[in-house]
N, C-alpha and C. Protein backbone atom coordinates (compact mmCIF):
# COMPACT_ATOMS: atom_id res chain seq x y z
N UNK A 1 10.92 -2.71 56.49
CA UNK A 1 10.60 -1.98 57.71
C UNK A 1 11.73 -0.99 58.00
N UNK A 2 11.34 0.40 58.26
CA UNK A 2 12.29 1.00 58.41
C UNK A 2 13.05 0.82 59.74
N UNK A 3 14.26 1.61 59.43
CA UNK A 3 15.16 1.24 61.05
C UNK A 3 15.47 2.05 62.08
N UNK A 4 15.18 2.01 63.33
CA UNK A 4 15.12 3.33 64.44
C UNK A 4 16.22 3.95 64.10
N UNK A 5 16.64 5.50 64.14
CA UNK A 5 17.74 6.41 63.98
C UNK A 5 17.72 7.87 64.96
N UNK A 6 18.65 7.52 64.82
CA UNK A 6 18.94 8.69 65.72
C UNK A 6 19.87 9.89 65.06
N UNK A 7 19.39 11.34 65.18
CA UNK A 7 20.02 12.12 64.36
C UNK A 7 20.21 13.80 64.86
N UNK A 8 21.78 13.75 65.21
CA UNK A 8 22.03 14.82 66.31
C UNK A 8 22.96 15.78 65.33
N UNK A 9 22.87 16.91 66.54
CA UNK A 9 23.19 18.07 65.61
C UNK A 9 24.22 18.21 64.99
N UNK A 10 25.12 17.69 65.29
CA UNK A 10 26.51 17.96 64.17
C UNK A 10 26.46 16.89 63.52
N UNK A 11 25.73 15.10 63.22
CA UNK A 11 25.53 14.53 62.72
C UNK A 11 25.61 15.32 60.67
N UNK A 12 26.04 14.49 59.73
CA UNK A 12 26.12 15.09 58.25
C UNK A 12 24.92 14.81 57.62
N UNK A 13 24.45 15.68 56.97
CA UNK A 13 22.94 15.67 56.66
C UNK A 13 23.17 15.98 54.96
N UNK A 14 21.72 16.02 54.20
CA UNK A 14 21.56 16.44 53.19
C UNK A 14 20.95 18.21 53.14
N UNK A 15 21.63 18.94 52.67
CA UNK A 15 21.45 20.03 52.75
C UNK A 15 21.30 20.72 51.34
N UNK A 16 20.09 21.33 51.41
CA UNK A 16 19.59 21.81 49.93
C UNK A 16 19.51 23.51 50.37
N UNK A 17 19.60 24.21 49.34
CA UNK A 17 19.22 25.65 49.32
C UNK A 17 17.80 25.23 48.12
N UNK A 18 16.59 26.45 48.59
CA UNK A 18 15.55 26.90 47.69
C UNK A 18 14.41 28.10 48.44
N UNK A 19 14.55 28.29 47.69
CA UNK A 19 13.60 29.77 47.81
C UNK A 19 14.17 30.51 48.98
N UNK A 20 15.40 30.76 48.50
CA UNK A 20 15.99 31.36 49.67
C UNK A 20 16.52 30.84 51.26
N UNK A 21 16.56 29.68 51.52
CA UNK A 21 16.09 29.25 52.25
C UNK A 21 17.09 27.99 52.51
N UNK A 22 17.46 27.63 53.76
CA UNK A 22 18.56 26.29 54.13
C UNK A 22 17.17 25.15 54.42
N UNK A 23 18.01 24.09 53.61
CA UNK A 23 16.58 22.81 54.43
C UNK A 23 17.79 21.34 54.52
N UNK A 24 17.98 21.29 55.72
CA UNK A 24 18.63 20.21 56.33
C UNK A 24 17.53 18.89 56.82
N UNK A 25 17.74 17.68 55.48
CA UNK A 25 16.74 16.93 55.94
C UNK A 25 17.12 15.87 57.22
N UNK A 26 15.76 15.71 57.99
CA UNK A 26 16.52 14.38 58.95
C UNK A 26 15.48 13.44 58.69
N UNK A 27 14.91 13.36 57.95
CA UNK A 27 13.91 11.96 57.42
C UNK A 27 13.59 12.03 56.68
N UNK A 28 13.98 11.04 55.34
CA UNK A 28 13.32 11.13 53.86
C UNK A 28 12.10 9.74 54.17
N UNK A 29 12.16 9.69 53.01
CA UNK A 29 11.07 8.55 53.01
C UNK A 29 11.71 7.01 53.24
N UNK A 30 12.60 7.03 52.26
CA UNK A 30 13.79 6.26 51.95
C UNK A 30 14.34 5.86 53.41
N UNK A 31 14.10 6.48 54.52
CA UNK A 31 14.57 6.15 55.79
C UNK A 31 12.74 5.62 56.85
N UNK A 32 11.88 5.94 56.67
CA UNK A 32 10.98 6.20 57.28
C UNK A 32 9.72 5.11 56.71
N UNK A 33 10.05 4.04 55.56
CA UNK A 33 9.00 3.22 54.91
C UNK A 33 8.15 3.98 54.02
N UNK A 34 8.54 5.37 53.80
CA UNK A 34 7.08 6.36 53.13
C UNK A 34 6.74 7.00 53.99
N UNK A 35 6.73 7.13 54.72
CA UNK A 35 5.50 7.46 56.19
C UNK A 35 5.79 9.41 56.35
N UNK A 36 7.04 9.84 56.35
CA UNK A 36 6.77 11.08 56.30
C UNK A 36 7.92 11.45 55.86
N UNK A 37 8.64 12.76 55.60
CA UNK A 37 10.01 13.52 55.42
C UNK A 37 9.86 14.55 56.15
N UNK A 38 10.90 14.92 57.12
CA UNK A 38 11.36 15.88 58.24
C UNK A 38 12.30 16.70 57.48
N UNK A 39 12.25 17.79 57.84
CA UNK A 39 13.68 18.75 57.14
C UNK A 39 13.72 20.01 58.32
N UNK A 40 14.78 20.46 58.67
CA UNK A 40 15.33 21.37 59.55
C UNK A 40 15.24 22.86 58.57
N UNK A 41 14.45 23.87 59.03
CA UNK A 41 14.56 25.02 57.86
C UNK A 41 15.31 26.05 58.44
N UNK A 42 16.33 26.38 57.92
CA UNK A 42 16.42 27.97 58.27
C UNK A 42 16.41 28.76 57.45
N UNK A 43 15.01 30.28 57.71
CA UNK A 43 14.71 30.88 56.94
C UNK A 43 15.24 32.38 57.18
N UNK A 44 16.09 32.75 55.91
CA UNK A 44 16.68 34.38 56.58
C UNK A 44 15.97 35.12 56.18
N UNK A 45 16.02 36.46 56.78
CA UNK A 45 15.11 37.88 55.71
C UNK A 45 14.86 37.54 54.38
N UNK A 46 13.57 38.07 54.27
CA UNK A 46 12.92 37.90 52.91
C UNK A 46 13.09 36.43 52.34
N UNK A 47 13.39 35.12 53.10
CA UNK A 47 13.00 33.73 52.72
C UNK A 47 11.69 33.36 52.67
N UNK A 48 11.56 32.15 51.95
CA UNK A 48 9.96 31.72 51.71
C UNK A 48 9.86 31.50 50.31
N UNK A 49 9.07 30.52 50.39
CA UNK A 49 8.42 29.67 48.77
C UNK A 49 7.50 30.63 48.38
N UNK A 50 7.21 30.72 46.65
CA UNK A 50 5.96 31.39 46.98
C UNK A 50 4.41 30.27 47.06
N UNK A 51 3.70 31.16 46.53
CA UNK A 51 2.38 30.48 47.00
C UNK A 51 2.33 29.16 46.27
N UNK A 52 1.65 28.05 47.34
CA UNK A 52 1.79 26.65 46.24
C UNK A 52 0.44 26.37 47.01
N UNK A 53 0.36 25.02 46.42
CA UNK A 53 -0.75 24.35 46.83
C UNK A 53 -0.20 22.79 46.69
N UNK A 54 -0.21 21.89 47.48
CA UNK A 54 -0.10 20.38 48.00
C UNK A 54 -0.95 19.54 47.28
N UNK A 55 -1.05 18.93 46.72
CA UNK A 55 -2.53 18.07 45.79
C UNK A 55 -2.58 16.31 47.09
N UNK A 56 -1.01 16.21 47.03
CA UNK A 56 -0.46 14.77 47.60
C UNK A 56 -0.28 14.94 49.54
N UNK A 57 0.00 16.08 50.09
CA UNK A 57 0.85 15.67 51.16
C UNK A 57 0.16 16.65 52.51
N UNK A 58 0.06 16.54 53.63
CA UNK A 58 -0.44 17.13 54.43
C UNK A 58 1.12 17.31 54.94
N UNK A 59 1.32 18.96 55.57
CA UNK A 59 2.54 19.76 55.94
C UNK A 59 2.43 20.30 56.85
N UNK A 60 3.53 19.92 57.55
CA UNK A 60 2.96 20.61 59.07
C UNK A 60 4.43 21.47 59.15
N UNK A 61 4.02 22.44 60.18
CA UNK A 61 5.69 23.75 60.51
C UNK A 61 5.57 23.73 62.14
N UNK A 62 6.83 23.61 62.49
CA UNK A 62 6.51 24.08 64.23
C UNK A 62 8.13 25.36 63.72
N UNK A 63 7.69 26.35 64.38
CA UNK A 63 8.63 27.35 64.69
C UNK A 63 9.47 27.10 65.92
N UNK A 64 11.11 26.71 65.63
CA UNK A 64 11.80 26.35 66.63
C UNK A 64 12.58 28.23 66.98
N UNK A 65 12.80 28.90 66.28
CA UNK A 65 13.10 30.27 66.42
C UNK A 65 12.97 31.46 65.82
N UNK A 66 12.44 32.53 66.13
CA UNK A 66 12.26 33.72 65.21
C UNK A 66 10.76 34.02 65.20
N UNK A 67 10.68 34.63 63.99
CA UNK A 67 8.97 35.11 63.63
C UNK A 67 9.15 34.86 62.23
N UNK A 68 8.46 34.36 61.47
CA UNK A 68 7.44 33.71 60.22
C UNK A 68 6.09 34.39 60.18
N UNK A 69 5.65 34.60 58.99
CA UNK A 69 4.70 34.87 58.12
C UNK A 69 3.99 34.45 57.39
N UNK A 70 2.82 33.56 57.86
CA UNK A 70 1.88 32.55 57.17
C UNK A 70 0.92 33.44 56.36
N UNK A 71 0.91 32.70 55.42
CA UNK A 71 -0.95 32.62 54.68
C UNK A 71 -1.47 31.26 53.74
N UNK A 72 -2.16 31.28 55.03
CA UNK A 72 -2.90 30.14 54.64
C UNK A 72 -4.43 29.93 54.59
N UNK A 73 -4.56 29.26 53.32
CA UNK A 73 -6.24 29.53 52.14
C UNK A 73 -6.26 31.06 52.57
N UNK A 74 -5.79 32.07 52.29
CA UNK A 74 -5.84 33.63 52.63
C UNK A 74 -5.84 34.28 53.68
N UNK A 75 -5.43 33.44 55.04
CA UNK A 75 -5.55 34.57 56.01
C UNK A 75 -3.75 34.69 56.12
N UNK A 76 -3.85 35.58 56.89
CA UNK A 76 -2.49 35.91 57.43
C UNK A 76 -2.32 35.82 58.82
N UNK A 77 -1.35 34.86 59.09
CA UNK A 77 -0.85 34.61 60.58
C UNK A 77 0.57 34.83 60.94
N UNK A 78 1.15 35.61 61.96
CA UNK A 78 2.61 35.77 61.85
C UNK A 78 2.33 35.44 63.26
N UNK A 79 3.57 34.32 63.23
CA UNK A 79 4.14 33.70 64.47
C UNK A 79 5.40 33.52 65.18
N UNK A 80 5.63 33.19 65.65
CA UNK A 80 7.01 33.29 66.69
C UNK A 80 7.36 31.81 67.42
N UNK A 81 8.15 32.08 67.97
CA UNK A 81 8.68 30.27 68.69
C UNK A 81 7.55 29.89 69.33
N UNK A 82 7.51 28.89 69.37
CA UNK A 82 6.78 27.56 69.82
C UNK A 82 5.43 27.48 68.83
N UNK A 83 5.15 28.20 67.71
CA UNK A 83 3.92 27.74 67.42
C UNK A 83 4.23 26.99 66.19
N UNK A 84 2.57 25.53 66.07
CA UNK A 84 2.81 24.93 65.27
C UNK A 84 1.37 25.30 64.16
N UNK A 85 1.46 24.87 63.43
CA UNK A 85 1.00 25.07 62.19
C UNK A 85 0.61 23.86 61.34
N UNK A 86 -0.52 23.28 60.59
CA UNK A 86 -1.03 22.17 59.94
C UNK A 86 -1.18 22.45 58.95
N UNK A 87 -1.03 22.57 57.63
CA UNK A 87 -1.91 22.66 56.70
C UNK A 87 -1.99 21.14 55.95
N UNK A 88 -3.43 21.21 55.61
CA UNK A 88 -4.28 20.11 54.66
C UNK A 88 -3.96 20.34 52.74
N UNK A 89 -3.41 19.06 52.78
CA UNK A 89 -3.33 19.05 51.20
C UNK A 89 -4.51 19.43 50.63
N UNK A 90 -4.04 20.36 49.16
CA UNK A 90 -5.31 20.90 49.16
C UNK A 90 -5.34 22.28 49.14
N UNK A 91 -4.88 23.01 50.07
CA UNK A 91 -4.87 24.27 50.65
C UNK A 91 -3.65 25.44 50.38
N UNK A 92 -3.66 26.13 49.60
CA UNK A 92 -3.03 27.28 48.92
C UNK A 92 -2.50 27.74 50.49
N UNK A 93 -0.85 28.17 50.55
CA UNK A 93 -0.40 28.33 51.56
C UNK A 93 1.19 28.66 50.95
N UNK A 94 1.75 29.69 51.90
CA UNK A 94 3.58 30.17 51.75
C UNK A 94 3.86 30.86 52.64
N UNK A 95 5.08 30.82 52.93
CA UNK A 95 5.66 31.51 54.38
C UNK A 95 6.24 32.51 54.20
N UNK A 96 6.63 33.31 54.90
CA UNK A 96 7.84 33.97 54.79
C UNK A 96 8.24 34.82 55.61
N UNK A 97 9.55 35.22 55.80
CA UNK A 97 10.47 35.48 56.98
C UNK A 97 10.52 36.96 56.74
N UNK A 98 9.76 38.44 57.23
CA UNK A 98 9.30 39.30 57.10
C UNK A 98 10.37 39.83 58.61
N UNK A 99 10.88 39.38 59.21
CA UNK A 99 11.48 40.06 60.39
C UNK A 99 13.33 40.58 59.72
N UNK A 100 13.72 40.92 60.27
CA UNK A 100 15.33 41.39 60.17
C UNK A 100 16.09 40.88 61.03
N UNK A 101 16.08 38.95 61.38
CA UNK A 101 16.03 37.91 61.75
C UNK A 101 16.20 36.69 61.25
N UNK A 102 17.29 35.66 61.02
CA UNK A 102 16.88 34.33 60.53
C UNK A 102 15.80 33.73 61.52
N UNK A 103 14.97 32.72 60.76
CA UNK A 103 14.00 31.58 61.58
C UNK A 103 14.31 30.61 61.42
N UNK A 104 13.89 29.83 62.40
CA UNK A 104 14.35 28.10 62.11
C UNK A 104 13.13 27.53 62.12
N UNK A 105 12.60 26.34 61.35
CA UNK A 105 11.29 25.38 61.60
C UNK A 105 11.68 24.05 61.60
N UNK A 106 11.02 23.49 61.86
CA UNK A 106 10.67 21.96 62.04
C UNK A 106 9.63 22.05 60.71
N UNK A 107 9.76 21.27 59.42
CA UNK A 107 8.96 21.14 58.27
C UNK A 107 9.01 19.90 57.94
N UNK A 108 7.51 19.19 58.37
CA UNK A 108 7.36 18.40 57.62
C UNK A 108 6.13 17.54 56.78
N UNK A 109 6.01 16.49 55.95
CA UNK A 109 5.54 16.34 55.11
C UNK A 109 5.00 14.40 55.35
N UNK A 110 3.54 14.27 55.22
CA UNK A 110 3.07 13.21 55.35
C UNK A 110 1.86 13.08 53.55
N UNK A 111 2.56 11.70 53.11
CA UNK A 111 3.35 10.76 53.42
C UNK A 111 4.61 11.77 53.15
N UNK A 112 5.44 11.05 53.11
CA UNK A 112 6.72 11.00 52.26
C UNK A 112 6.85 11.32 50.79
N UNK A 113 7.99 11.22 50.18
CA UNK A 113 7.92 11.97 48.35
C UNK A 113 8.32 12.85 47.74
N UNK A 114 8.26 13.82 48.33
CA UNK A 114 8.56 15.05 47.94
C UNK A 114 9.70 15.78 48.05
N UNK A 115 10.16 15.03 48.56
CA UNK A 115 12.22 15.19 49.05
C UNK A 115 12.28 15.31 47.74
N UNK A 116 12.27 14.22 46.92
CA UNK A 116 12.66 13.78 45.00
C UNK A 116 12.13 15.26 44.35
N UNK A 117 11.13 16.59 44.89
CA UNK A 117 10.89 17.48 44.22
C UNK A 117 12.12 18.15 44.77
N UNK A 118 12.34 18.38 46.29
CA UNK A 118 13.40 19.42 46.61
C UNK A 118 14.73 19.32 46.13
N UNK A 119 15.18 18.09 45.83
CA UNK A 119 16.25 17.74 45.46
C UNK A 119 16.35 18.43 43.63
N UNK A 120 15.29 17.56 43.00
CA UNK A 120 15.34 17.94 41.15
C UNK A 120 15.70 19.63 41.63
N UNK A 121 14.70 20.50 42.24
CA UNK A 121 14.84 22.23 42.52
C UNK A 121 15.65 22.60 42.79
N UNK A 122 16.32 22.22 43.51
CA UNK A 122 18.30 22.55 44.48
C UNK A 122 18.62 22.67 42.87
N UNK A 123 18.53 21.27 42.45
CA UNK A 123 19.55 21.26 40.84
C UNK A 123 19.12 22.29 39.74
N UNK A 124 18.38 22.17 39.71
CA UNK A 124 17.67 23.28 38.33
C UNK A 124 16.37 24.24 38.99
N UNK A 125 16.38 25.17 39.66
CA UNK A 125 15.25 26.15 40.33
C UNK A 125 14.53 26.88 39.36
N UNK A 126 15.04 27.27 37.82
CA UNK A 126 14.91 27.76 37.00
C UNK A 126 13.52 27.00 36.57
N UNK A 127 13.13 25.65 36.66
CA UNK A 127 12.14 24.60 36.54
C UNK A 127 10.98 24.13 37.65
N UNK A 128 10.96 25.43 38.39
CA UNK A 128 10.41 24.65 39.66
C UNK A 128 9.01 24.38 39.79
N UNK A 129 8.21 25.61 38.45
CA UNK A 129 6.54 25.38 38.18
C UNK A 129 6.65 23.64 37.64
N UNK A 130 7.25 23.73 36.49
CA UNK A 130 7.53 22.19 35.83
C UNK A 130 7.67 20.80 36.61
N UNK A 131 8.73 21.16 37.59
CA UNK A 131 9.54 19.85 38.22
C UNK A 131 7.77 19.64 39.67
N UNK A 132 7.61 21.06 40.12
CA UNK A 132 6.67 20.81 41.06
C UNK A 132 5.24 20.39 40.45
N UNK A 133 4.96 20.09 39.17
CA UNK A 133 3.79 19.93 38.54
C UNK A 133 3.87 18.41 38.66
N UNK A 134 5.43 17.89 38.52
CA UNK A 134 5.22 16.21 38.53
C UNK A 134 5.27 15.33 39.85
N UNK A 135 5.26 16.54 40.90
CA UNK A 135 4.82 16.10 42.25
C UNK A 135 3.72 16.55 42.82
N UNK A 136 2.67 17.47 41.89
CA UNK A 136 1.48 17.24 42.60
C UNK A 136 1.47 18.50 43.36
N UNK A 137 2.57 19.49 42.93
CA UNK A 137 2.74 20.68 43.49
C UNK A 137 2.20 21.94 42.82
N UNK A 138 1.32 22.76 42.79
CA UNK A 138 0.92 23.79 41.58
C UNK A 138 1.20 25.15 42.86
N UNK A 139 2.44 25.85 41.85
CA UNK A 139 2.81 27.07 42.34
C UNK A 139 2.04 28.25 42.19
N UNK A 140 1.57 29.35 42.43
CA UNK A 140 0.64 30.06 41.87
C UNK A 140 1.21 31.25 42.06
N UNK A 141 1.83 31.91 41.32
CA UNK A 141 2.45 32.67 40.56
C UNK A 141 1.76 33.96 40.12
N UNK A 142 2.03 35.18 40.90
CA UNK A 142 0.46 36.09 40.50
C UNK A 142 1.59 36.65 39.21
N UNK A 143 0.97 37.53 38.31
CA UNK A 143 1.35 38.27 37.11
C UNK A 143 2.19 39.34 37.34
């Protein structure tokens, strides 16, 4: 059973760089029974994954500051603080930080798991179609 925690801002965290991008986690799985992974994002100019698709995990974003640049299954949504965002595993979706502005989000991921992809990517990014294929992640990569 996992154990109640509490986790404040100057608290020491795990901190990964990818796709441009800071991700300070505050819940892996490993803390949470499986149940979900939380990560703190801050996204600067021109940050953002590119397009993926989820096979395993339903992902949710709340925008804690700035403006972001959704598309998700093809539409385009650009948002600003306070809005939140769902997407369904399943669903072709990537962000990105289009203002001359860092953003911050709230990102996270049900179940849990996929920390073990962000982590292998921090280490080797050069691998990330590969490493994200063995989590159920398919990047889609136009030509």
């Amino acid at each position: 059973m996992a154990e109640p925690r509490v986790v404040r801002s100057g608290d020491e965290k795990t901190t990964i760089l990818g796709a441009g991008d800071e991700y300070s986690y505050l819940a892996t799985g490993a803390e949470t029974d499986g149940a979900y992974f939380m990560m703190d994002a801050i996204v600067p100019p021109g940050g953002g994954p590119p397009p993926h698709i989820q096979t395993r995990e339903e992902e949710g974003f709340y925008v804690l500051e700035g403006q972001v640049t959704f598309w998700i299954d093809g539409k385009r949504e650009q948002v600003d603080t306070g809005t939140f965002l769902h997407v369904p595993r399943g669903v072709a979706h990537h962000f990105k930080n289009e203002s001359e502005l860092s953003a911050r989000m709230l990102i996270w991921f049900v179940p849990a798991g996929i920390e073990e992809m962000f982590n292998q990517m921090a280490a080797d990014p050069d691998r990330y179609k590969e490493i994200g294929a063995t989590y159920g992640v398919e990047f889609i990569v136009e030509a």
